[in-house]
N, C-alpha and C. Protein backbone atom coordinates (compact mmCIF):
# COMPACT_ATOMS: atom_id res chain seq x y z
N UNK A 1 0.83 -1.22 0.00
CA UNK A 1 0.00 0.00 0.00
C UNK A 1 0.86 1.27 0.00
N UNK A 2 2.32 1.06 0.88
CA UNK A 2 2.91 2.64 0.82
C UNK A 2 3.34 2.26 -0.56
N UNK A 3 3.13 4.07 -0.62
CA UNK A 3 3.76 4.60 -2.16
C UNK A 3 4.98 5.13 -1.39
N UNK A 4 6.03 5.55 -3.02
CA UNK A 4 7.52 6.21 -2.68
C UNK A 4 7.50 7.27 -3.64
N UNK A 5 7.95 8.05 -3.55
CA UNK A 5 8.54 9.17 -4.26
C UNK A 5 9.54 9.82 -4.01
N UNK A 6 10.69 9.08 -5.20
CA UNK A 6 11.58 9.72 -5.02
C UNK A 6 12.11 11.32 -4.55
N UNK A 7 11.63 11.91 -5.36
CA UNK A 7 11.44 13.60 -5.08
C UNK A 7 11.13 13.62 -3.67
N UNK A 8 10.33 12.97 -3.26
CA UNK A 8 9.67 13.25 -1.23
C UNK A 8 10.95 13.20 -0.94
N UNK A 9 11.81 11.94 -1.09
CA UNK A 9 12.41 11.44 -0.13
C UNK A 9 14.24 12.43 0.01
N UNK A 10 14.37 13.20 -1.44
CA UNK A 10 15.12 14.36 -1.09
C UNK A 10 14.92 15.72 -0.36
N UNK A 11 13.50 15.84 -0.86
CA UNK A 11 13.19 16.89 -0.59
C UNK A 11 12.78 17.45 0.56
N UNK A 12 12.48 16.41 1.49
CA UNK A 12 11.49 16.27 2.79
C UNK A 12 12.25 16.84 3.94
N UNK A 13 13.63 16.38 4.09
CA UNK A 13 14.44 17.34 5.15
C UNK A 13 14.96 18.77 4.81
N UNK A 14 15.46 19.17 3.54
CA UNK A 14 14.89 20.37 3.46
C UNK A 14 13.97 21.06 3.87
N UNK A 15 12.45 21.01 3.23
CA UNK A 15 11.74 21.57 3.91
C UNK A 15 11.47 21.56 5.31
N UNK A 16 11.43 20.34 6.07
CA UNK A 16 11.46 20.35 7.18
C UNK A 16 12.21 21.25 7.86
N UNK A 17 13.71 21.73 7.78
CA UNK A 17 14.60 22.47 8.02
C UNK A 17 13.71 24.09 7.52
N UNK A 18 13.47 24.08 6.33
CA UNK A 18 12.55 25.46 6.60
C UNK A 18 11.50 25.89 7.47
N UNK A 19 10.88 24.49 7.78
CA UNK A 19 9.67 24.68 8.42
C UNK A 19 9.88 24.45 10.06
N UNK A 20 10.79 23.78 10.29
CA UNK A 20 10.89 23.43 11.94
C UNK A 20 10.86 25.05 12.89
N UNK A 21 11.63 26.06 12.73
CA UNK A 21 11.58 27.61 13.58
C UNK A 21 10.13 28.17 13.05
N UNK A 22 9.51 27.66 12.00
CA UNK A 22 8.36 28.64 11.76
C UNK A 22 7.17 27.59 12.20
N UNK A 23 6.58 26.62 12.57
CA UNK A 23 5.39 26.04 12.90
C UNK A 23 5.26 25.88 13.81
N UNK A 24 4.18 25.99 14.71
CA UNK A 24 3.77 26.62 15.90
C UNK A 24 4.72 25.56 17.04
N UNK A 25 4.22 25.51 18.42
CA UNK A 25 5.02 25.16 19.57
C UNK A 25 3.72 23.76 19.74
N UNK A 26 2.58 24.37 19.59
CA UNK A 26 0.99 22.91 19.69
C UNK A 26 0.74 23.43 18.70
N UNK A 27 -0.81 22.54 18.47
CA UNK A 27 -1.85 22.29 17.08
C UNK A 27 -1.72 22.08 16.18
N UNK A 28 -2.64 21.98 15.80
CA UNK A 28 -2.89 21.41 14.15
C UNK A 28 -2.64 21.50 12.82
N UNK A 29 -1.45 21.21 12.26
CA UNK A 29 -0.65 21.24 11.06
C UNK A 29 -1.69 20.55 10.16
N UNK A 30 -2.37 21.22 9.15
CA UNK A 30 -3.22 20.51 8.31
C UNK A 30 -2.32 20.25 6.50
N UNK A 31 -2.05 19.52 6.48
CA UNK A 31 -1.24 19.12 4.98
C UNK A 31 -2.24 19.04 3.68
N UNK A 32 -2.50 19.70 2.79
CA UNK A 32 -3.10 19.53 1.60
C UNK A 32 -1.98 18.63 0.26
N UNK A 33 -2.90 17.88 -0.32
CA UNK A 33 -2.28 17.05 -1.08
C UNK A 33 -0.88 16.16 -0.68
N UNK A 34 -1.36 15.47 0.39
CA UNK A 34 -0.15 14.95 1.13
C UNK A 34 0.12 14.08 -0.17
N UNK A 35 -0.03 13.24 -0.80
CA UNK A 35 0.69 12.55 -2.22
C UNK A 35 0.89 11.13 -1.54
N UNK A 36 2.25 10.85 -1.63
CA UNK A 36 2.72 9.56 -0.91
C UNK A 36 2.48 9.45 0.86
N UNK A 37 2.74 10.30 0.81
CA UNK A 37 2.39 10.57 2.88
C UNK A 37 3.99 10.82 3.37
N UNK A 38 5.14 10.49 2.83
CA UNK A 38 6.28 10.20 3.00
C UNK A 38 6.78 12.15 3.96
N UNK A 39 5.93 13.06 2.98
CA UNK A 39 6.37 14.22 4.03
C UNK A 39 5.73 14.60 5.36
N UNK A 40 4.12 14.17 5.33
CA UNK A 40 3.82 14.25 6.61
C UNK A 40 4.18 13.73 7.63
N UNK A 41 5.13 12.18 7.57
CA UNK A 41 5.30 10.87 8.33
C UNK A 41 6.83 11.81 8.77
N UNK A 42 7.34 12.43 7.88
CA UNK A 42 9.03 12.70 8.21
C UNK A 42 8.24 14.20 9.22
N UNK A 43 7.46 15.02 9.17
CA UNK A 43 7.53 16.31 10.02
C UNK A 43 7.18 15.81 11.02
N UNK A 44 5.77 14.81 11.17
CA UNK A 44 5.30 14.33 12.65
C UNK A 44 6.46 13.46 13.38
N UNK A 45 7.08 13.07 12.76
CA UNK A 45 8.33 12.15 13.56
C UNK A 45 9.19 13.68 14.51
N UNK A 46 9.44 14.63 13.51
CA UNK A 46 10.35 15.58 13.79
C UNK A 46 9.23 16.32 15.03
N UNK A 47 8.11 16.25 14.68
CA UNK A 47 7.15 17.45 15.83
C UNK A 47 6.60 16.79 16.61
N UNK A 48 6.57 16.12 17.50
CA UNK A 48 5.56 15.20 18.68
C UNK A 48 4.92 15.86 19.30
N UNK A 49 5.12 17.36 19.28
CA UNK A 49 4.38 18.22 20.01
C UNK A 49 3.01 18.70 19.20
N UNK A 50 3.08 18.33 17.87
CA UNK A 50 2.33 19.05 17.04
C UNK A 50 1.01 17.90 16.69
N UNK A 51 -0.13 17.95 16.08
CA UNK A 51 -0.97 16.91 15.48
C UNK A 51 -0.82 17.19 14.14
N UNK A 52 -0.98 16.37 13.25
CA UNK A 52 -0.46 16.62 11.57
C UNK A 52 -1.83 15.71 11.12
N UNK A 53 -2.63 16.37 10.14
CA UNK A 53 -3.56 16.48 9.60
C UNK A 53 -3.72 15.65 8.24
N UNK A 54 -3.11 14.79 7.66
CA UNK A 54 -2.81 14.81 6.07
C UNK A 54 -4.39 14.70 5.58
N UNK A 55 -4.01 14.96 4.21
CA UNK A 55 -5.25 14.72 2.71
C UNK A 55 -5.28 14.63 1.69
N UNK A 56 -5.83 13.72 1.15
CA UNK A 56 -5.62 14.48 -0.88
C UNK A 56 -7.04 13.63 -1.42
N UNK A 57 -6.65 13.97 -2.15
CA UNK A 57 -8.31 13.36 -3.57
C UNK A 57 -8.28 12.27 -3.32
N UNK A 58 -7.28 11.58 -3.98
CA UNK A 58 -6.81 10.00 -3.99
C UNK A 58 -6.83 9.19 -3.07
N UNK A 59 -7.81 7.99 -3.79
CA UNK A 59 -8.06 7.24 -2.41
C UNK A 59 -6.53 6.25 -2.34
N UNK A 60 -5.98 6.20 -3.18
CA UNK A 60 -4.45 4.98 -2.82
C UNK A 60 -3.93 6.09 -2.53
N UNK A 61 -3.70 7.69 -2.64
CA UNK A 61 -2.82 8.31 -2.01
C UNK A 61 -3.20 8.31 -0.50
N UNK A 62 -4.49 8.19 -0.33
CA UNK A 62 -4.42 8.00 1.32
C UNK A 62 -4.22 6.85 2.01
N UNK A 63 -4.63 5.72 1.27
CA UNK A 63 -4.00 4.49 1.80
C UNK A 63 -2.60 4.66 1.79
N UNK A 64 -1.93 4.96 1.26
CA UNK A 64 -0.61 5.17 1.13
C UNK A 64 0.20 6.23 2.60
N UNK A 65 -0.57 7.22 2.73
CA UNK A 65 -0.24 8.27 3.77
C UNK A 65 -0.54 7.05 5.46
N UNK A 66 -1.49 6.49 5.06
CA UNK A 66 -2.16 6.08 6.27
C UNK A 66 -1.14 4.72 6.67
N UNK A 67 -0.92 3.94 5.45
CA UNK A 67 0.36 3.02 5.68
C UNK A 67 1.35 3.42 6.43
N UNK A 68 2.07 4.26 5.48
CA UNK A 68 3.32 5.19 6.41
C UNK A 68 2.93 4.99 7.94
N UNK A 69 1.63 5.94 8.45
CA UNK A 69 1.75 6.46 10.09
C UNK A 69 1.62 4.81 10.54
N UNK A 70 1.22 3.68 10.41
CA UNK A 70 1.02 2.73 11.06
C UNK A 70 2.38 2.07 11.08
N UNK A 71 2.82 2.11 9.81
CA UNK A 71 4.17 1.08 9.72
C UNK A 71 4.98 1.74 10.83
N UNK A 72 5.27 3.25 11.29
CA UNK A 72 6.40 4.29 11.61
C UNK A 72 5.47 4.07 13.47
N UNK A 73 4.30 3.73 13.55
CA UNK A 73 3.61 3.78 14.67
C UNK A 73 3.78 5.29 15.01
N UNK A 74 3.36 6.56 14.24
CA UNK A 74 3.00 7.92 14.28
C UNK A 74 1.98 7.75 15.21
N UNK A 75 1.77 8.59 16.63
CA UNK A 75 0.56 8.45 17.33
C UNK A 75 -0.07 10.10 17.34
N UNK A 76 0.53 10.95 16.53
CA UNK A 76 0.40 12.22 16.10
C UNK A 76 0.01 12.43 14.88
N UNK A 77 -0.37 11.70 14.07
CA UNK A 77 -1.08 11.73 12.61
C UNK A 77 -2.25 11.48 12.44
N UNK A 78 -3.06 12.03 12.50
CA UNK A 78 -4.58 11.26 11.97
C UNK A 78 -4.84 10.92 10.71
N UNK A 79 -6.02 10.35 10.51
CA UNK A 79 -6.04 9.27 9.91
C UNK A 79 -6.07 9.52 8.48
N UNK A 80 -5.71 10.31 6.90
CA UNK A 80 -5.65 11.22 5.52
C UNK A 80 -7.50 11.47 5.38
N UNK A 81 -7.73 12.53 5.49
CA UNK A 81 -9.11 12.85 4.71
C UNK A 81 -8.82 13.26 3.14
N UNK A 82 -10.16 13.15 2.54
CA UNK A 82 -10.35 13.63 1.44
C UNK A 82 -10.85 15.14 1.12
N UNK A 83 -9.90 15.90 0.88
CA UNK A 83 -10.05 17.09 0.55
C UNK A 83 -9.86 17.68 -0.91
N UNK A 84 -11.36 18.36 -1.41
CA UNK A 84 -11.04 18.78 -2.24
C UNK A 84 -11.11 20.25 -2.18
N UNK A 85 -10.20 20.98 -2.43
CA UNK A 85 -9.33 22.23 -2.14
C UNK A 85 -11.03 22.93 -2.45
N UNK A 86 -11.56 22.99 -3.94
CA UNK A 86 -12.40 23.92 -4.71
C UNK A 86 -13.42 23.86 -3.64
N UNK A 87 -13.84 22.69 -2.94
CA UNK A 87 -15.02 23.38 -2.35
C UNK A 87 -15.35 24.19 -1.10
N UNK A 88 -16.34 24.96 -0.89
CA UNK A 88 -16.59 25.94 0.01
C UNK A 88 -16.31 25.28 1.71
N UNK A 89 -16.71 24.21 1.42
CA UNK A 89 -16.41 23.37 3.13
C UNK A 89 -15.65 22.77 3.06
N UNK A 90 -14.69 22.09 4.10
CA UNK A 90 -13.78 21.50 3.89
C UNK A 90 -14.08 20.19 5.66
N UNK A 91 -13.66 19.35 5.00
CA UNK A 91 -13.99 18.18 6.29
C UNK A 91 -12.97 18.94 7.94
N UNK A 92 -12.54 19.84 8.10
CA UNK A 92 -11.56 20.76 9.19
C UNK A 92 -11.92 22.04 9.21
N UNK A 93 -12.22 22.57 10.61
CA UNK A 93 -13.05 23.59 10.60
C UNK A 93 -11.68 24.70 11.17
N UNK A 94 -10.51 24.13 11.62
CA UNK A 94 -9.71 24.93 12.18
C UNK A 94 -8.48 24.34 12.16
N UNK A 95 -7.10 25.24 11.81
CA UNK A 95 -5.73 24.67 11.79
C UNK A 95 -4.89 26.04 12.24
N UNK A 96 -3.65 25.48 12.25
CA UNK A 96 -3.19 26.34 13.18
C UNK A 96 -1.59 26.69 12.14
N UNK A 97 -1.35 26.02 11.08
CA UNK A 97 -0.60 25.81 10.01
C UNK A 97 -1.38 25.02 8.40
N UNK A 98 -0.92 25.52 7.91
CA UNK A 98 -1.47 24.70 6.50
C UNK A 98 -0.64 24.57 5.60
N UNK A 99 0.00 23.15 5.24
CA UNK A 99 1.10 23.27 4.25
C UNK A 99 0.89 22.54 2.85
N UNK A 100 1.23 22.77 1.64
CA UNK A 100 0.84 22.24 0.38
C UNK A 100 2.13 22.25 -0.56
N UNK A 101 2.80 21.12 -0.61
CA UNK A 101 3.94 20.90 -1.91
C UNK A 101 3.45 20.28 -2.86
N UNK A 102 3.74 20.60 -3.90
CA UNK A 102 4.04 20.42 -5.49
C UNK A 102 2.24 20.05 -5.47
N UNK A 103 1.50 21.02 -5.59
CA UNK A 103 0.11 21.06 -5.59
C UNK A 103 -0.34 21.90 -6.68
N UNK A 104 0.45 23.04 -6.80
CA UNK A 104 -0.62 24.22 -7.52
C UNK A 104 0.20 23.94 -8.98
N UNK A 105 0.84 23.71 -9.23
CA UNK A 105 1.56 23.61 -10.61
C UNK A 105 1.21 22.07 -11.64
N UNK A 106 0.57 20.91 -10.91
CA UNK A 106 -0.54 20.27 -11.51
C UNK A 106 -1.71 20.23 -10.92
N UNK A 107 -2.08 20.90 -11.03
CA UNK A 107 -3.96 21.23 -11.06
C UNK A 107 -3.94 22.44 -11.17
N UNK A 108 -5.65 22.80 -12.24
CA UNK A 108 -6.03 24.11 -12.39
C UNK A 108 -5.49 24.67 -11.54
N UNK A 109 -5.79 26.52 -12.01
CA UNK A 109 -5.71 27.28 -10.90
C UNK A 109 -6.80 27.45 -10.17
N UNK A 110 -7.52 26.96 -10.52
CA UNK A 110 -8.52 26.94 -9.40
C UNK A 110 -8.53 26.34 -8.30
N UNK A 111 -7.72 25.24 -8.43
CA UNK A 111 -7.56 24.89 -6.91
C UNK A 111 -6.05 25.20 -6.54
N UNK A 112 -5.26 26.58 -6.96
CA UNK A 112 -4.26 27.33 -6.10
C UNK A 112 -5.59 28.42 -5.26
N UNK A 113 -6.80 28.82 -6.67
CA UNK A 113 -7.73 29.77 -5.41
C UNK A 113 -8.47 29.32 -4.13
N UNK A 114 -8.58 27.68 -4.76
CA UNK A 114 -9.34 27.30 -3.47
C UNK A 114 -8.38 26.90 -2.25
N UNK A 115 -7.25 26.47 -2.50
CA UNK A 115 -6.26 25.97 -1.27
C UNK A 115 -6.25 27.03 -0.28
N UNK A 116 -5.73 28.42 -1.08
CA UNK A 116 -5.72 29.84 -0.67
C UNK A 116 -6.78 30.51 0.43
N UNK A 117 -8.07 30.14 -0.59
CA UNK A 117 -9.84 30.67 0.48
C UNK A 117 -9.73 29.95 1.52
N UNK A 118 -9.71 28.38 1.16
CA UNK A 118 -9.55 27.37 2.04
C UNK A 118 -8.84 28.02 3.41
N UNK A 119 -7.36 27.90 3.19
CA UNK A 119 -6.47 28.46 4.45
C UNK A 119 -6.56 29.59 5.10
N UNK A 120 -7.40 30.88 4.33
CA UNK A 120 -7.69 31.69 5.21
C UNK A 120 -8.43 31.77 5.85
N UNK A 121 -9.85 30.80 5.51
CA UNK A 121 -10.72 30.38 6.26
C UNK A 121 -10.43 29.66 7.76
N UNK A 122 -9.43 28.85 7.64
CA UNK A 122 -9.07 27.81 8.78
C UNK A 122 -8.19 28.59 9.95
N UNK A 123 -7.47 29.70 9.31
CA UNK A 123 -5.97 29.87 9.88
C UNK A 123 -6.34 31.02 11.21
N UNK A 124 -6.04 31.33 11.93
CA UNK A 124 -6.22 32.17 13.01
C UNK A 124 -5.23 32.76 12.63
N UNK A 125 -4.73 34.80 13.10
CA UNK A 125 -4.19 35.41 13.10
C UNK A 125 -2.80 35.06 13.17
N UNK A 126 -1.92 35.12 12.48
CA UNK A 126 -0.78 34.66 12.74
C UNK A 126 -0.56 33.21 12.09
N UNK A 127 -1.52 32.64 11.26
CA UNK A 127 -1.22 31.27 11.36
C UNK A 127 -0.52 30.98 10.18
N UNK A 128 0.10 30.23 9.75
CA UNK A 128 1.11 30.23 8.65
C UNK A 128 0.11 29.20 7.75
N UNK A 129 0.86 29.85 6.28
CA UNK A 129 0.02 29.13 4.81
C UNK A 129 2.07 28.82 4.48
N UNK A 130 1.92 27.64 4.10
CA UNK A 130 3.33 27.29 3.59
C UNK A 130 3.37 26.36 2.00
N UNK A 131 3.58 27.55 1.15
CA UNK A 131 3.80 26.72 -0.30
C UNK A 131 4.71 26.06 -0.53
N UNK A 132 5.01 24.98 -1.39
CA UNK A 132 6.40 24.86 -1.96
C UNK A 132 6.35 24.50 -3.29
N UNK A 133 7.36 24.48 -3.86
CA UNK A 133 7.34 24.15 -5.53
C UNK A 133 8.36 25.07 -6.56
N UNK A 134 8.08 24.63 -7.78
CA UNK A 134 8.66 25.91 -8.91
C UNK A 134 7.95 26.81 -9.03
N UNK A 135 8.68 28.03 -8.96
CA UNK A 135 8.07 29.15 -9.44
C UNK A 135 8.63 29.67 -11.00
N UNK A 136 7.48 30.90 -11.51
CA UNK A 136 8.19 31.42 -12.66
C UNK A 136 8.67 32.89 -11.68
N UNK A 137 9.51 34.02 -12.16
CA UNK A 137 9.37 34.66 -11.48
C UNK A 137 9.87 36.09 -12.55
N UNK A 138 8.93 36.90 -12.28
CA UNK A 138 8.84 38.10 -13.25
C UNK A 138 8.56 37.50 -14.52
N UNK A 139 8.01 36.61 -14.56
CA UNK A 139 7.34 35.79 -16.12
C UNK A 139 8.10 34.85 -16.12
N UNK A 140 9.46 34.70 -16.34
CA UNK A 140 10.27 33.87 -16.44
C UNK A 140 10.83 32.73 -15.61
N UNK A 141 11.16 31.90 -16.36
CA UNK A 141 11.34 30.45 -15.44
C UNK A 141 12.84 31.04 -14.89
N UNK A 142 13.41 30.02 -14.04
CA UNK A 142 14.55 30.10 -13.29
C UNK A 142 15.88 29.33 -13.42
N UNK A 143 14.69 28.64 -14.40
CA UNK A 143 15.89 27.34 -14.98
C UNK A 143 15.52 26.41 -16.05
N UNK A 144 16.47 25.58 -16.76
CA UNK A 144 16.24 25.37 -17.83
C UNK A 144 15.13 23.93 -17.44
N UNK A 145 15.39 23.40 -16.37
CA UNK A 145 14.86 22.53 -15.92
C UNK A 145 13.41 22.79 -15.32
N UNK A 146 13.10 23.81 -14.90
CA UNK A 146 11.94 24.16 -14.87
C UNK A 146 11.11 24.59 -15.78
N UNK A 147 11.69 25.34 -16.73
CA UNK A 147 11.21 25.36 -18.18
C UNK A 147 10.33 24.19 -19.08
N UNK A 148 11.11 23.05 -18.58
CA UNK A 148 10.89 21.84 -19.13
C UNK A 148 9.76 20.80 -18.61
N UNK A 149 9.89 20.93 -17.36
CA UNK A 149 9.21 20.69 -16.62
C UNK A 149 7.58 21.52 -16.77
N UNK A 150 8.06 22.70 -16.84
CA UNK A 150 6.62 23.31 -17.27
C UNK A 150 5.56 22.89 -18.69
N UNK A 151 6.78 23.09 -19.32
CA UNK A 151 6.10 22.48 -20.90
C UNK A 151 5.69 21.10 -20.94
N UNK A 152 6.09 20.20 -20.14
CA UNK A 152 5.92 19.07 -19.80
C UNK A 152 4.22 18.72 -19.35
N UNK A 153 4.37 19.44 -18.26
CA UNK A 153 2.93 19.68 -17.04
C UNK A 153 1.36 20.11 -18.28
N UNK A 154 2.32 21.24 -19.26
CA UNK A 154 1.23 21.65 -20.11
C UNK A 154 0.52 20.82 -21.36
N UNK A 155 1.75 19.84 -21.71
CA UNK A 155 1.49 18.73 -22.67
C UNK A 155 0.44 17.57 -21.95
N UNK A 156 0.00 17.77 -20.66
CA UNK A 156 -0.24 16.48 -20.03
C UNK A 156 -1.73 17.14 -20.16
N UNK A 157 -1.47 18.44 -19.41
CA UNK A 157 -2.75 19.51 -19.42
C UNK A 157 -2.80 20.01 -19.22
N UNK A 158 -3.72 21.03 -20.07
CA UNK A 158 -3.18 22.79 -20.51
C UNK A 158 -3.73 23.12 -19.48
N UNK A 159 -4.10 23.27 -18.85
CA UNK A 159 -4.75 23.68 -17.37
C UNK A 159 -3.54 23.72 -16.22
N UNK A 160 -2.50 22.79 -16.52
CA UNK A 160 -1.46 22.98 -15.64
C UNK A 160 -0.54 23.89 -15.90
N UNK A 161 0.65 24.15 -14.92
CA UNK A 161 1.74 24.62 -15.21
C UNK A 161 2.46 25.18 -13.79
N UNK A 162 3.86 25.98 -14.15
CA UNK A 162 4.72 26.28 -12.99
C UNK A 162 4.07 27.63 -13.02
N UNK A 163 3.67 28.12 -11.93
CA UNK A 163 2.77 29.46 -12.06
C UNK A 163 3.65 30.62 -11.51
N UNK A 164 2.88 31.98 -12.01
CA UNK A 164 4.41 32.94 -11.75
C UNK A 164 3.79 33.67 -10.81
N UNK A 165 5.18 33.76 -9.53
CA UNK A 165 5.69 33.64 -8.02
C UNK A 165 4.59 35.51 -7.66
N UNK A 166 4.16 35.82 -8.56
CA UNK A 166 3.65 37.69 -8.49
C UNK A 166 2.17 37.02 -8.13
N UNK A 167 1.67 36.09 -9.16
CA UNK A 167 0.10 35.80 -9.40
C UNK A 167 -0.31 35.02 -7.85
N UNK A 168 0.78 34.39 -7.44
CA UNK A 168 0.05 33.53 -6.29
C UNK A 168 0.49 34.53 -5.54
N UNK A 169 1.15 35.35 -4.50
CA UNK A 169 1.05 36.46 -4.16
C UNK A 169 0.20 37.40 -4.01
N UNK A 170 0.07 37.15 -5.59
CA UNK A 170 -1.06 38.55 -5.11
C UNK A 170 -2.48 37.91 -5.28
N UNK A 171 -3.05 36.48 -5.22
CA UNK A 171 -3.76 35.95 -4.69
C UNK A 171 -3.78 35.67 -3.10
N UNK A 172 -2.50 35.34 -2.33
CA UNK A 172 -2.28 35.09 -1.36
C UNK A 172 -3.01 36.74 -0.20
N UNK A 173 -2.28 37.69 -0.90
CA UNK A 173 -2.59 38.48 -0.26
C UNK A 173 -4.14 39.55 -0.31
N UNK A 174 -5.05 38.99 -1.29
CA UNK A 174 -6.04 39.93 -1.62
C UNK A 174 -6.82 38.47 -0.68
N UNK A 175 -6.38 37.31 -0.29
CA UNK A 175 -7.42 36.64 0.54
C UNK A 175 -6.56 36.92 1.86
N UNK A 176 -5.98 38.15 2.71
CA UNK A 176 -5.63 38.47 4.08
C UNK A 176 -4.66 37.84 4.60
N UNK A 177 -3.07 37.43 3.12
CA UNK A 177 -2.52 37.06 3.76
C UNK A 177 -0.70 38.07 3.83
N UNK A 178 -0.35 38.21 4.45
CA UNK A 178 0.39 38.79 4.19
C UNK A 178 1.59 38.26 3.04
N UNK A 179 2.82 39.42 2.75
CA UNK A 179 3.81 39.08 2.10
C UNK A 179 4.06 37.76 2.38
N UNK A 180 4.81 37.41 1.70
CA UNK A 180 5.98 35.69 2.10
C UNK A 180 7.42 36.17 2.21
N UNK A 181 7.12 35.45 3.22
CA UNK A 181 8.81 34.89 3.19
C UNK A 181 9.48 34.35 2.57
N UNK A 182 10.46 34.46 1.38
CA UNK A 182 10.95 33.28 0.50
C UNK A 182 11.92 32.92 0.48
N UNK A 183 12.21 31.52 0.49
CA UNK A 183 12.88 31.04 1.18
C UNK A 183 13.47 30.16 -0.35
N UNK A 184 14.91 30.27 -0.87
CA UNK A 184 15.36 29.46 -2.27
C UNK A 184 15.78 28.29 -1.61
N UNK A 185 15.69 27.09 -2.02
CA UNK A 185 15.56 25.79 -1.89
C UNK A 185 16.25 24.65 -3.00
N UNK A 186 16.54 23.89 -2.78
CA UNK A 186 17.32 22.82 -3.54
C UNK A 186 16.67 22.61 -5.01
N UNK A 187 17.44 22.41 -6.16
CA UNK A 187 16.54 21.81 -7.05
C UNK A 187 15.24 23.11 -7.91
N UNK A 188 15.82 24.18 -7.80
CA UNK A 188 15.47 25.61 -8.05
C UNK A 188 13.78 25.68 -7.67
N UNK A 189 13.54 24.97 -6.62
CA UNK A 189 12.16 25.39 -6.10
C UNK A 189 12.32 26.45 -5.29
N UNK A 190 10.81 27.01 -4.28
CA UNK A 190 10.95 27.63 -3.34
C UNK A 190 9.80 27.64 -2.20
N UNK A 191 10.24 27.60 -1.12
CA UNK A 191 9.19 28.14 0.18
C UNK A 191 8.78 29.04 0.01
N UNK A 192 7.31 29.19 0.13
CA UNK A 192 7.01 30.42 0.61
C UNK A 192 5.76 30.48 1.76
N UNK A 193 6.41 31.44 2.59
CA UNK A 193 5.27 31.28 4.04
C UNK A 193 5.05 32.54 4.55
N UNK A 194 3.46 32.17 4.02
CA UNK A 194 2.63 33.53 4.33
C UNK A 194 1.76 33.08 5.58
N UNK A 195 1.69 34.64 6.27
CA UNK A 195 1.15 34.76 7.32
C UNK A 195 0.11 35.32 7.53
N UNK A 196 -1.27 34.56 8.50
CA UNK A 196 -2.66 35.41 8.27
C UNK A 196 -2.98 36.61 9.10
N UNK A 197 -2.99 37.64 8.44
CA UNK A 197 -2.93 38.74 9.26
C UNK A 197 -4.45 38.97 10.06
């Protein structure tokens, strides 16, 4: 039942390392599009203080997330819901962090607007929204590999792509969230962690 992904399994202490000084001291870390589960299983190991939330569409991606916490005996993970970003309710009425990797660059943008409504809805003052992924930035990609990667995403479906670092921004912030923090990252991605004012 567990899935692997390679990419998780580089990428996961990195971020963690971005994210360990910025996520709260208690509560509820809610993960959108946890995928394999492989990053929620590596932060809840790292946070015992924290509860970690995972979710995604996919029902083998949650069997998969849910494998992980049993095999690792996580007693800080609950159990992956099904969340779909677009709609107005969401199965979690309150979080205290909300984090989403490599999410908005395959799927519409409509569900970068709904992840966005979503988290400002949940987040209490102060509460952190944490992206990660490729960005374009001032239109332009950052690398030749992201370039490729983009054209790639768009051949699969035109609805996708690496979206540019101004547009989610200034989505981020017309739904009450402040600037980001950005944070450059391995593999020419980037953090970014906005805060709900």
């Amino acid at each position: 039942m567990k899935r692997e992904a390679p990419a998780a399994a580089r990428n996961r202490q990195p971020i963690l390392d971005v994210l360990q000084p910025r996520l709260p001291a208690r509560g509820l870390v809610l993960e959108i599009a946890s995928g394999t589960g492989e990053h929620v299983v590596h932060y809840a190991a790292a946070r015992p203080g924290l509860v970690f939330q995972p979710s995604d569409p996919d029902a083998g991606a949650r069997a998969s997330i849910d494998d992980w916490v049993r095999t690792l005996g996580l007693d800080n993970v609950q159990p992956a819901l099904e969340i779909d970003v677009t709609k107005s309710t969401w199965p979690v009425e309150r979080a205290d962090a909300v984090l989403c990797c490599n999410m908005i660059h395959i799927a519409p943008w409509e569900a970068a607007v709904g992840l966005v409504t979503g988290a400002a809805r949940l987040l209490p003052s102060g509460g952190v929204l944490f992206l990660y992924g490729p960005y374009r930035r001032g239109g332009r990609h950052t690398s030749p590999s992201n370039e490729a990667f983009d054209s790639d995403l768009k051949r699969r479906n035109s609805a996708w792509g690496v979206r540019n670092l101004e547009d989610v921004i200034e989505l981020a912030e017309s739904r009450g969230f402040s600037a980001p923090e950005i944070v450059e990252m391995p593999a020419n991605n980037l953090s970014l962690l906005f805060k709900r004012l």
